[in-house]
N, C-alpha and C. Protein backbone atom coordinates (compact mmCIF):
# COMPACT_ATOMS: atom_id res chain seq x y z
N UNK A 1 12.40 -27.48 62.76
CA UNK A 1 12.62 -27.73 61.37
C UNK A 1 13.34 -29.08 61.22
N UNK A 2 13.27 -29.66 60.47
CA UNK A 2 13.46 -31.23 60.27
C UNK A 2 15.03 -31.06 59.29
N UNK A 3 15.26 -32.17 59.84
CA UNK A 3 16.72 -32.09 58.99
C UNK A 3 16.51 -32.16 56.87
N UNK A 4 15.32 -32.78 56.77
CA UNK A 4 14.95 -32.93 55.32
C UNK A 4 14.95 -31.52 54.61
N UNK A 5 14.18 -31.00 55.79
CA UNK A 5 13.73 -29.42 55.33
C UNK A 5 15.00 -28.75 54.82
N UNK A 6 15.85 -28.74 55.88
CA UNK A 6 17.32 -28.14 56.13
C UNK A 6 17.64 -28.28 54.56
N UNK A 7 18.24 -29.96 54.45
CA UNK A 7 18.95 -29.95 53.41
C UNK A 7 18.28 -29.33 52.09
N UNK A 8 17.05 -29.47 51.49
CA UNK A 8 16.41 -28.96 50.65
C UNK A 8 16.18 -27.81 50.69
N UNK A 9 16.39 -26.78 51.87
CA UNK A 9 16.74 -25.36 51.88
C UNK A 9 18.15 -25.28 51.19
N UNK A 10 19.05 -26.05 51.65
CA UNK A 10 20.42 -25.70 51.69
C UNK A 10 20.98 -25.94 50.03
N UNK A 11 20.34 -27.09 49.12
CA UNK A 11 19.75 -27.58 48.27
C UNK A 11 19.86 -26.20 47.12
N UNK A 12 18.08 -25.63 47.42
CA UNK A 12 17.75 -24.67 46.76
C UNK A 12 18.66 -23.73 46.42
N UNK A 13 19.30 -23.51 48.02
CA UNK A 13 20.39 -22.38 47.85
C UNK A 13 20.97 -22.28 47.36
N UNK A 14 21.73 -23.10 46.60
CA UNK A 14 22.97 -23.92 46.08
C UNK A 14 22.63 -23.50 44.57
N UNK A 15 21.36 -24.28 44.38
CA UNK A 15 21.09 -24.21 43.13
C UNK A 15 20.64 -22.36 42.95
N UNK A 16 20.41 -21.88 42.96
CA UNK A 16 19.86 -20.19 43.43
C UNK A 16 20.79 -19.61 43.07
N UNK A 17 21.84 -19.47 43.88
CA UNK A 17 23.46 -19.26 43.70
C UNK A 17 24.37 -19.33 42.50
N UNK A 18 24.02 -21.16 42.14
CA UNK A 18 24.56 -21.12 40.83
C UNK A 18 24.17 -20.60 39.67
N UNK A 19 22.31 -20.43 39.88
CA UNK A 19 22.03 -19.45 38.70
C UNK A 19 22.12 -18.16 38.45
N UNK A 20 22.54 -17.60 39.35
CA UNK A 20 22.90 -16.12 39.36
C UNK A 20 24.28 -15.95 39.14
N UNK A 21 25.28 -16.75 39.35
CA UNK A 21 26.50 -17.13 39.05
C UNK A 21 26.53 -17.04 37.28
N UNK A 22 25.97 -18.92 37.21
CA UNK A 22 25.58 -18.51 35.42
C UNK A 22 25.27 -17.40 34.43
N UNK A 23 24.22 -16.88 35.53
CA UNK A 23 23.25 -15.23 34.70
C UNK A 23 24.70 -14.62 34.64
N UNK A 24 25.27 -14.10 35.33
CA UNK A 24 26.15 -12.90 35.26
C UNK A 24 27.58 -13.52 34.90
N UNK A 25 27.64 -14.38 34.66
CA UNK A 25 28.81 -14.75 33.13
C UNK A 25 28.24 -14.89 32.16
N UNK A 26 27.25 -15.31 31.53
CA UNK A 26 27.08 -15.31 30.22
C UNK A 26 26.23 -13.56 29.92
N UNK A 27 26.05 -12.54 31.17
CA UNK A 27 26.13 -11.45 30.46
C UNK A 27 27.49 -10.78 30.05
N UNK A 28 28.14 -11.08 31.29
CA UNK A 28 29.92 -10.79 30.94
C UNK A 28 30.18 -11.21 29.83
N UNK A 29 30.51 -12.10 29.17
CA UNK A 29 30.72 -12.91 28.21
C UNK A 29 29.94 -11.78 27.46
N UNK A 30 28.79 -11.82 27.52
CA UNK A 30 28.31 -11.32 26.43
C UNK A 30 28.30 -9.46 25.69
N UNK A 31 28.68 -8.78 26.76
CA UNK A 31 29.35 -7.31 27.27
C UNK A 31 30.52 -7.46 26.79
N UNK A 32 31.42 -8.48 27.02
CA UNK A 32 32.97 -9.04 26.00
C UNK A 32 32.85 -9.03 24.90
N UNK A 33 31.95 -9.44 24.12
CA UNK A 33 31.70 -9.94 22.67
C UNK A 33 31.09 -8.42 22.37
N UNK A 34 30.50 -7.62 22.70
CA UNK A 34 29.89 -6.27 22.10
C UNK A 34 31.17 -5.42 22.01
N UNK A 35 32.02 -5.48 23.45
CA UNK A 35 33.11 -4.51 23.18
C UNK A 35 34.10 -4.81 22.29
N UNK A 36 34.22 -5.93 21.81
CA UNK A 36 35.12 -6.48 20.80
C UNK A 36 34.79 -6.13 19.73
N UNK A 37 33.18 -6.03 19.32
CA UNK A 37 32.41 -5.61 17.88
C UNK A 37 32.79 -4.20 17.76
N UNK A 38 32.80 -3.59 19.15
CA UNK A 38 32.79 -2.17 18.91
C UNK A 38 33.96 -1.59 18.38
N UNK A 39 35.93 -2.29 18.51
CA UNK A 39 36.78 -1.96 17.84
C UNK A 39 36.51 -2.59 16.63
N UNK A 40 35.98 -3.65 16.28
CA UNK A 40 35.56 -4.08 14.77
C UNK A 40 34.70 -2.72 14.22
N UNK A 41 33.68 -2.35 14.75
CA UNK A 41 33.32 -1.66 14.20
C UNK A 41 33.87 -0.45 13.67
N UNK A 42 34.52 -0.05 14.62
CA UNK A 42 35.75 1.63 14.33
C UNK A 42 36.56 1.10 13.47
N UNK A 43 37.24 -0.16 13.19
CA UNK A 43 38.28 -0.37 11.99
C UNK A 43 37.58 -0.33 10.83
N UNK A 44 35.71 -0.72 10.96
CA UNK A 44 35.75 -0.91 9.56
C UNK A 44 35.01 0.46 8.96
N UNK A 45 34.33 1.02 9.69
CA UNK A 45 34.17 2.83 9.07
C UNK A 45 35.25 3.17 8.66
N UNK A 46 36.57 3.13 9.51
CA UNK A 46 37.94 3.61 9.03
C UNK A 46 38.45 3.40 8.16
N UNK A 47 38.59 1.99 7.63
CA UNK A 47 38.75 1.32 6.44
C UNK A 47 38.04 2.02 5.39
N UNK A 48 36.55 1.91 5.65
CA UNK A 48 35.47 2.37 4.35
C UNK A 48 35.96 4.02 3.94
N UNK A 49 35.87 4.67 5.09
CA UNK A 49 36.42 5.65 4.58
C UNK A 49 37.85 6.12 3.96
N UNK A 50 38.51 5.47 4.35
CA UNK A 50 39.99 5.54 3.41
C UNK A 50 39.36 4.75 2.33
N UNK A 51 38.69 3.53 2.27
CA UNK A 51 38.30 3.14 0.43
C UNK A 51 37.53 4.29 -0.33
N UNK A 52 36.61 5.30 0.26
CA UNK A 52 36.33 6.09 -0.54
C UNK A 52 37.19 6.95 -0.96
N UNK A 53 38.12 7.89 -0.53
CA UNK A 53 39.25 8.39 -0.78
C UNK A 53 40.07 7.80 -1.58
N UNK A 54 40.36 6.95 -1.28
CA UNK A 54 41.27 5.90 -2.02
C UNK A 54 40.76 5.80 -3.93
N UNK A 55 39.53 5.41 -3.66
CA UNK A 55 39.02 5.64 -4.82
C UNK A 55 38.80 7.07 -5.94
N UNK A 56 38.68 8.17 -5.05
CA UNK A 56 38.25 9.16 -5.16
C UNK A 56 39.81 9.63 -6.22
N UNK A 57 40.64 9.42 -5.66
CA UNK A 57 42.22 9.03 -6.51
C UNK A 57 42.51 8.71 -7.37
N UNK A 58 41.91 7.49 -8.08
CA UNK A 58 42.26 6.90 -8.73
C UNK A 58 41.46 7.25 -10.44
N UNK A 59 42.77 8.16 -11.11
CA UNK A 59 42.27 8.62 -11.78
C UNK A 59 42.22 7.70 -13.16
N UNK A 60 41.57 7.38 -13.96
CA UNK A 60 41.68 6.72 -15.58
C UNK A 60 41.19 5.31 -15.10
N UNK A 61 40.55 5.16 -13.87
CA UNK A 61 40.49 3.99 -13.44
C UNK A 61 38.63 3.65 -14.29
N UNK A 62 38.67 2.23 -14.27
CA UNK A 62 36.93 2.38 -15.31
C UNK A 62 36.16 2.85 -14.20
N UNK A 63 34.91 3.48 -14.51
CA UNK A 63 33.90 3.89 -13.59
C UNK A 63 33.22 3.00 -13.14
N UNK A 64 32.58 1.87 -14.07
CA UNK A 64 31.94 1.07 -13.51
C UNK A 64 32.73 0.18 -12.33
N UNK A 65 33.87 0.35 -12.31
CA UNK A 65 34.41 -0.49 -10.98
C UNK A 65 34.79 0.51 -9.93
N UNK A 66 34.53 1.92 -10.31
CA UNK A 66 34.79 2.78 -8.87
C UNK A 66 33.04 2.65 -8.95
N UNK A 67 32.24 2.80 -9.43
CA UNK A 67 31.03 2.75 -9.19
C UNK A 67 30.39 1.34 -7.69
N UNK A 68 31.62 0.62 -8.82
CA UNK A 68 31.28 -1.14 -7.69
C UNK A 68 31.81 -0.87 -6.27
N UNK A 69 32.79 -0.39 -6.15
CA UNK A 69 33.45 -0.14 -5.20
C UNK A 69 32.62 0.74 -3.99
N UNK A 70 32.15 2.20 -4.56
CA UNK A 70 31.60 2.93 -3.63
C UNK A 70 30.22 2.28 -3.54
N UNK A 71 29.34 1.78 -4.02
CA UNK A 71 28.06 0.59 -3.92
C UNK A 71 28.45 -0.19 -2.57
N UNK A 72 29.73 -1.56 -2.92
CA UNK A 72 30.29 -1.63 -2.05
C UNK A 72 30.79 -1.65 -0.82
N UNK A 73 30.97 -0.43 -0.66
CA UNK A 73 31.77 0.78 0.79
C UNK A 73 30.19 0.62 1.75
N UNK A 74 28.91 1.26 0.65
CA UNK A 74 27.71 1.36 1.21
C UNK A 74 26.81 0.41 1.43
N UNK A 75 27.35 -1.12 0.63
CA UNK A 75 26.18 -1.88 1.27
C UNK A 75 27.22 -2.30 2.55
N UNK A 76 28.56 -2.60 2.85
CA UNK A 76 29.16 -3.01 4.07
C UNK A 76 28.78 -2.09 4.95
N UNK A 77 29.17 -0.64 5.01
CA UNK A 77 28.54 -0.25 5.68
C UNK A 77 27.05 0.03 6.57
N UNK A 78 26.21 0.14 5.71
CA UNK A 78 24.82 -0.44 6.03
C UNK A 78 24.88 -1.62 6.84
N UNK A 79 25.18 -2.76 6.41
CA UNK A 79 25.56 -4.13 6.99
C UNK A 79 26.09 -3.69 8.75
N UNK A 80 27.04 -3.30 8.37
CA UNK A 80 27.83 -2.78 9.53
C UNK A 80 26.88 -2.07 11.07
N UNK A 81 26.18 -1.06 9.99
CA UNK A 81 25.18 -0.29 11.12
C UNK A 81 24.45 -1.29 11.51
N UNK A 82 23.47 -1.84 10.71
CA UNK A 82 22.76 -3.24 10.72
C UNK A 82 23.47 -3.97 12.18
N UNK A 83 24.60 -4.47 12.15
CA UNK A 83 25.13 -5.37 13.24
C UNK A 83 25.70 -4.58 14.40
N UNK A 84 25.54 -3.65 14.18
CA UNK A 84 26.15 -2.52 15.50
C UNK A 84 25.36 -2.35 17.08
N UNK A 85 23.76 -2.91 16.77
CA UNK A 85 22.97 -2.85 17.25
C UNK A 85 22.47 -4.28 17.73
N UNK A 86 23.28 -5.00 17.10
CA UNK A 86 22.73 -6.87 17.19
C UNK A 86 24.19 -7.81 17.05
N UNK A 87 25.04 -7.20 17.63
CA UNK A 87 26.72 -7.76 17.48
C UNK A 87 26.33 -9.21 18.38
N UNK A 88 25.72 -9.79 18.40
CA UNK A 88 25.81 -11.19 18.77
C UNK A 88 24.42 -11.87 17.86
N UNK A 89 24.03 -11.41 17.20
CA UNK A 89 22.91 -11.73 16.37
C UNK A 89 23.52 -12.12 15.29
N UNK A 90 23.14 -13.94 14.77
CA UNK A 90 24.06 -14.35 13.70
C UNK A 90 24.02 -14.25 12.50
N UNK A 91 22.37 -14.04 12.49
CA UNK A 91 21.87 -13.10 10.61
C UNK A 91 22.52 -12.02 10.74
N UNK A 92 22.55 -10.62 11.75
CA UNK A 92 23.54 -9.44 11.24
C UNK A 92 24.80 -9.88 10.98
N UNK A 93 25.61 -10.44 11.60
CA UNK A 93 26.96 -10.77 11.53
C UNK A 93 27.56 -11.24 10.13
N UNK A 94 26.22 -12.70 9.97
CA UNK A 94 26.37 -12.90 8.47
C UNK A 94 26.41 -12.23 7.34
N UNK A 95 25.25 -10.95 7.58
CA UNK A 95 25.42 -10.14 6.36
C UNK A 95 26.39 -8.91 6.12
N UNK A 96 26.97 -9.02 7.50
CA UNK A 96 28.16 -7.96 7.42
C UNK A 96 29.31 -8.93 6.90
N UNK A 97 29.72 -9.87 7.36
CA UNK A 97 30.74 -10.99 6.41
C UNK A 97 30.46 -11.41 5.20
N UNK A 98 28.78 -11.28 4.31
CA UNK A 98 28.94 -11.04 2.98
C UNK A 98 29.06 -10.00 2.79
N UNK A 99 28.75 -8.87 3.13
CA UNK A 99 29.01 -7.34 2.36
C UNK A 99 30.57 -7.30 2.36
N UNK A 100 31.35 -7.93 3.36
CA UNK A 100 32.69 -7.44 3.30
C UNK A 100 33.30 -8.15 1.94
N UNK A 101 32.49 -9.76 2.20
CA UNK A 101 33.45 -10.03 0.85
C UNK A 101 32.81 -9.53 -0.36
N UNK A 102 31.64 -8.91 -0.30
CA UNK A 102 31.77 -7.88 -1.72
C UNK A 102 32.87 -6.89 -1.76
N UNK A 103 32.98 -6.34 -1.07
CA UNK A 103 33.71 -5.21 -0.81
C UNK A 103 35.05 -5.39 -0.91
N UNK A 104 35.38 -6.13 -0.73
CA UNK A 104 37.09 -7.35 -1.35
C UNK A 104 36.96 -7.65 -2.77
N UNK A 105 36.16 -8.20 -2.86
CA UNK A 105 36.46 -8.81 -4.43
C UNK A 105 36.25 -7.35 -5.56
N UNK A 106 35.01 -6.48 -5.26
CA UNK A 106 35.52 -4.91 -5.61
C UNK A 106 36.25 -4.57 -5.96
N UNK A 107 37.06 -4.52 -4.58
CA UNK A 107 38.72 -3.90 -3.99
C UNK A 107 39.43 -4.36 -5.27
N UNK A 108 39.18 -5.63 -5.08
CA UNK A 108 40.34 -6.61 -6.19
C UNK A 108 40.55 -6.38 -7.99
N UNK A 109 39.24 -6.35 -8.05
CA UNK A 109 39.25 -5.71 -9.61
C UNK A 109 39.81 -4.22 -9.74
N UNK A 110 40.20 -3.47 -9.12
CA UNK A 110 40.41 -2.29 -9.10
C UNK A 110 42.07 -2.20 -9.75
N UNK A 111 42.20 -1.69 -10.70
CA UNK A 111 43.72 -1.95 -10.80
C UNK A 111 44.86 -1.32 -9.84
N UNK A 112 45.96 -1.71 -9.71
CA UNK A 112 46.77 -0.81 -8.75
C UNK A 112 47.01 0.62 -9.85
N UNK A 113 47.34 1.72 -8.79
CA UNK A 113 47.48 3.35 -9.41
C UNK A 113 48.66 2.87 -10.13
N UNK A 114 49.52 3.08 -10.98
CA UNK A 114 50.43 3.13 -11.29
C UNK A 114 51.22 4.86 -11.79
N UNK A 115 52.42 5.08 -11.14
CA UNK A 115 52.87 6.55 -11.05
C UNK A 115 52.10 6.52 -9.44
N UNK A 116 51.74 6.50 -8.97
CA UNK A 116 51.41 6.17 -7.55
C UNK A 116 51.95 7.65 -7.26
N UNK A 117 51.44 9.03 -6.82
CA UNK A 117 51.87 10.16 -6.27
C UNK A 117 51.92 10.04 -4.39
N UNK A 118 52.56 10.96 -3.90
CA UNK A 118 52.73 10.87 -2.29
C UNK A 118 51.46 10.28 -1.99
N UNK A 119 50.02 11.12 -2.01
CA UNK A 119 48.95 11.49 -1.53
C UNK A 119 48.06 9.59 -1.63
N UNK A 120 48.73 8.96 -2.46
CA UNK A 120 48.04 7.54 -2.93
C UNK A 120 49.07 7.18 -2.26
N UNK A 121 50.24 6.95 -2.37
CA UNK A 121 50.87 6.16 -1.35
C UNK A 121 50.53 6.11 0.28
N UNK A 122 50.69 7.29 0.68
CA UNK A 122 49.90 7.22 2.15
C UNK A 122 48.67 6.73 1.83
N UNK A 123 47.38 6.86 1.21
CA UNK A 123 46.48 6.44 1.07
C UNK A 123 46.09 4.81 1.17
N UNK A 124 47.81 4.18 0.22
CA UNK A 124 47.45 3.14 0.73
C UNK A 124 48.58 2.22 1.96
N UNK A 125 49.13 2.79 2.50
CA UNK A 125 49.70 2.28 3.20
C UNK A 125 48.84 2.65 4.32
N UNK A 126 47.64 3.85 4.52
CA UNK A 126 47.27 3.86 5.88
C UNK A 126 45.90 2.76 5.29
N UNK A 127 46.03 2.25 4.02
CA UNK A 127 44.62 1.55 4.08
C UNK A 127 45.50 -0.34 4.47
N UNK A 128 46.20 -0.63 4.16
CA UNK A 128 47.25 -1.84 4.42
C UNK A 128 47.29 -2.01 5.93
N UNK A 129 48.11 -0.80 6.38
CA UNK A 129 47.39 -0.66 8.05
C UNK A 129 46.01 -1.20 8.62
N UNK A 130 45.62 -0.53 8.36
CA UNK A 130 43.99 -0.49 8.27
C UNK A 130 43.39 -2.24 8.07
N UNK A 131 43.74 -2.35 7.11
CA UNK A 131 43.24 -3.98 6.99
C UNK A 131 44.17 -5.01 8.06
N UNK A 132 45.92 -4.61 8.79
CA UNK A 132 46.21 -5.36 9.52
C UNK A 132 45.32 -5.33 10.88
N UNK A 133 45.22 -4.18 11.09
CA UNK A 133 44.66 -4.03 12.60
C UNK A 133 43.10 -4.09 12.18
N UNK A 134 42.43 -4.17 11.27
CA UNK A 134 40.70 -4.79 11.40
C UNK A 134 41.00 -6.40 11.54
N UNK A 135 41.99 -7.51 11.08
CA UNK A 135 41.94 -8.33 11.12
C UNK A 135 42.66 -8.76 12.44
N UNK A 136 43.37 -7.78 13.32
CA UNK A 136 43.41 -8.39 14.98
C UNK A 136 41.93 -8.21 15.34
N UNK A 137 41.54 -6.98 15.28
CA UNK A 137 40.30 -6.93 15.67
C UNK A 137 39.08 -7.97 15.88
N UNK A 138 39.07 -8.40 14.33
CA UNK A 138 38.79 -9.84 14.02
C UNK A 138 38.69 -10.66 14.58
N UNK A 139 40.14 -11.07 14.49
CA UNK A 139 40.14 -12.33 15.45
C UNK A 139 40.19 -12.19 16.57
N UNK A 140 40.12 -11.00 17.30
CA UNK A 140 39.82 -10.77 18.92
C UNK A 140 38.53 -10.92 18.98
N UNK A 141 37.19 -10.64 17.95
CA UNK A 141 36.05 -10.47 18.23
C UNK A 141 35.37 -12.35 17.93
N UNK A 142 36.21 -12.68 17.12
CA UNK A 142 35.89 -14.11 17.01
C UNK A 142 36.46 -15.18 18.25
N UNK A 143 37.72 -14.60 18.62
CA UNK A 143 37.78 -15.36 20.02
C UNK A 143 36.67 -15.05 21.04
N UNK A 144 36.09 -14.15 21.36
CA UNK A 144 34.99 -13.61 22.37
C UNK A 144 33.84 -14.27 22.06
N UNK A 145 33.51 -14.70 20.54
CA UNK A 145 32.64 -15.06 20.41
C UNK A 145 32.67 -16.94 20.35
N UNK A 146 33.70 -17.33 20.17
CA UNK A 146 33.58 -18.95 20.68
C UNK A 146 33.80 -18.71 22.43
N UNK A 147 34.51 -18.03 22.87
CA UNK A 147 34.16 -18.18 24.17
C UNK A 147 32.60 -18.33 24.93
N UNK A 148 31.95 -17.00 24.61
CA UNK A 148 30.60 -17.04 24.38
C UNK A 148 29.98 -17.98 23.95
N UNK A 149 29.94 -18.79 22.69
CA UNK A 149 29.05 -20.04 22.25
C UNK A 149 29.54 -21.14 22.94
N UNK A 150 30.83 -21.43 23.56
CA UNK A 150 31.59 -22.47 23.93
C UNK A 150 30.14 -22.66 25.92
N UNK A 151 29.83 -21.41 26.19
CA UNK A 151 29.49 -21.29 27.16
C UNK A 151 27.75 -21.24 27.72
N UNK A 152 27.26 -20.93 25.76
CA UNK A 152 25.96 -20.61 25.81
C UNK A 152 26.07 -22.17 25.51
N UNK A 153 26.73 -23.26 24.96
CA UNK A 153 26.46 -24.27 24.60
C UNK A 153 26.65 -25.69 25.89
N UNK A 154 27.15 -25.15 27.27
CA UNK A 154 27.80 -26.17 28.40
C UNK A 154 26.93 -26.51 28.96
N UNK A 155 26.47 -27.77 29.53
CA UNK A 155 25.85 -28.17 30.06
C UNK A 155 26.17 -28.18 32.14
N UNK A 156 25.40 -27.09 32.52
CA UNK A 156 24.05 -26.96 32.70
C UNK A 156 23.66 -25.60 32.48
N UNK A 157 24.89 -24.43 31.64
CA UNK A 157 24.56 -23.10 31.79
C UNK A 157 23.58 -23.42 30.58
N UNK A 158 23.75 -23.99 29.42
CA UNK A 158 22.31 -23.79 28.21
C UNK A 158 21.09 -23.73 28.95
N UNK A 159 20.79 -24.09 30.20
CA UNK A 159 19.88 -24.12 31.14
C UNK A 159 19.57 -22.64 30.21
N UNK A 160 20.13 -22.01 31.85
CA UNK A 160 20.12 -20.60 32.21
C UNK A 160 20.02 -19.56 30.98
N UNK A 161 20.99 -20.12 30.14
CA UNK A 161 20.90 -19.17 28.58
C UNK A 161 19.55 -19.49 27.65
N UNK A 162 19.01 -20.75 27.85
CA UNK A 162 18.10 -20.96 26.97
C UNK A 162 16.98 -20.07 27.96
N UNK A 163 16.42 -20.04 29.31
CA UNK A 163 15.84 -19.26 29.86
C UNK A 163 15.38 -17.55 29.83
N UNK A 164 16.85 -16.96 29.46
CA UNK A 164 17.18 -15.49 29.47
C UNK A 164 17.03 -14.98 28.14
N UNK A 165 17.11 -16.21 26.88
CA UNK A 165 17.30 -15.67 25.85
C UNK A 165 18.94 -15.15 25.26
N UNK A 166 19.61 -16.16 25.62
CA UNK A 166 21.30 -15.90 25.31
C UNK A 166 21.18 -17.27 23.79
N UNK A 167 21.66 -16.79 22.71
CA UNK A 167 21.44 -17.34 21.74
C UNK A 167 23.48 -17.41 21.23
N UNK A 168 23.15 -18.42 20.68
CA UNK A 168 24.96 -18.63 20.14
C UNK A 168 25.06 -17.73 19.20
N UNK A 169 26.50 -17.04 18.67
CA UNK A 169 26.68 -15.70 17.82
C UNK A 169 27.67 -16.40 16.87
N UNK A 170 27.66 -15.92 15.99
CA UNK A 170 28.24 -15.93 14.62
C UNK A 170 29.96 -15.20 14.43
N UNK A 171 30.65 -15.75 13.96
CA UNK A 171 32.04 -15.09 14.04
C UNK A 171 31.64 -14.67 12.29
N UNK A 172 33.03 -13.32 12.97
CA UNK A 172 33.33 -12.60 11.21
C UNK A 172 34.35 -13.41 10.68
């Protein structure tokens, strides 16, 4: 075997190596970014469901804005299922970050209870909760996901990602 041969074996190898290297970080990476969606996802059923309750409370309140509200609850949710299945897919992502800000601005027209009984106070202090820890969540799932694009975007892994089908993802 000729020394040319050698090196262009040794060459290949190299390169061989590094793509299997590449492959199995940007699935890591990308197994990171799903498990991150997946506590996003449990905060925000949790959430929705304390907003229905929440609502369900609020008595003398106008209908047409508990009406908006539970509409609301159900298009985020939908949204939600929608991206549960495609958590690095940047059209689902997007339409779960507009349903939410429907689902806020909703929220917002809603007047506060006033006379506020026990049963609404917990109601909303576990929903206050609720919105602190969806927004670590958040931003844990948005750090995973520039990590991820920071990586689907480096030159020479876009190689390997443009090959496999690894596409850049969308933060909430």
């Amino acid at each position: 075997m000729s020394s040319h041969a050698i090196v262009l074996g040794l060459l290949a190898a190299v390169l061989l190596f590094w793509a299997v290297g590449a492959y199995n970080r940007m699935v890591s990476l990308r197994n990171t970014l799903l498990r991150h969606f997946a506590a996003v996802d449990e905060q925000f059923r949790g959430r929705h469901a304390l907003l229905l309750q929440w609502a369900d409370t609020l008595i003398g309140a106008d209908a047409a804005l508990l009406d908006s509200l539970r509409a609301a609850c159900l298009q985020a949710e939908a949204a939600c299922t929608h991206a549960r299945s495609r958590a690095s897919n940047a059209g689902a992502l997007t339409s779960l970050r507009l349903a939410e800000e429907i689902l806020s601005q909703a929220r917002a027209r809603l007047p506060a209870p006033e006379g506020a009984d026990d049963a609404q106070a917990a109601l909303a202090a576990a929903l206050a909760e609720g919105d602190t820890t969806l927004a670590f969540a958040r931003r844990q799932f948005n750090e995973a996901v520039q990590g991820y694009n920071h990586a689907v975007g480096q030159f020479p892994t876009w190689v390997i990602a443009g090959m496999f089908g690894f596409r850049k993802a969308s933060t909430l």
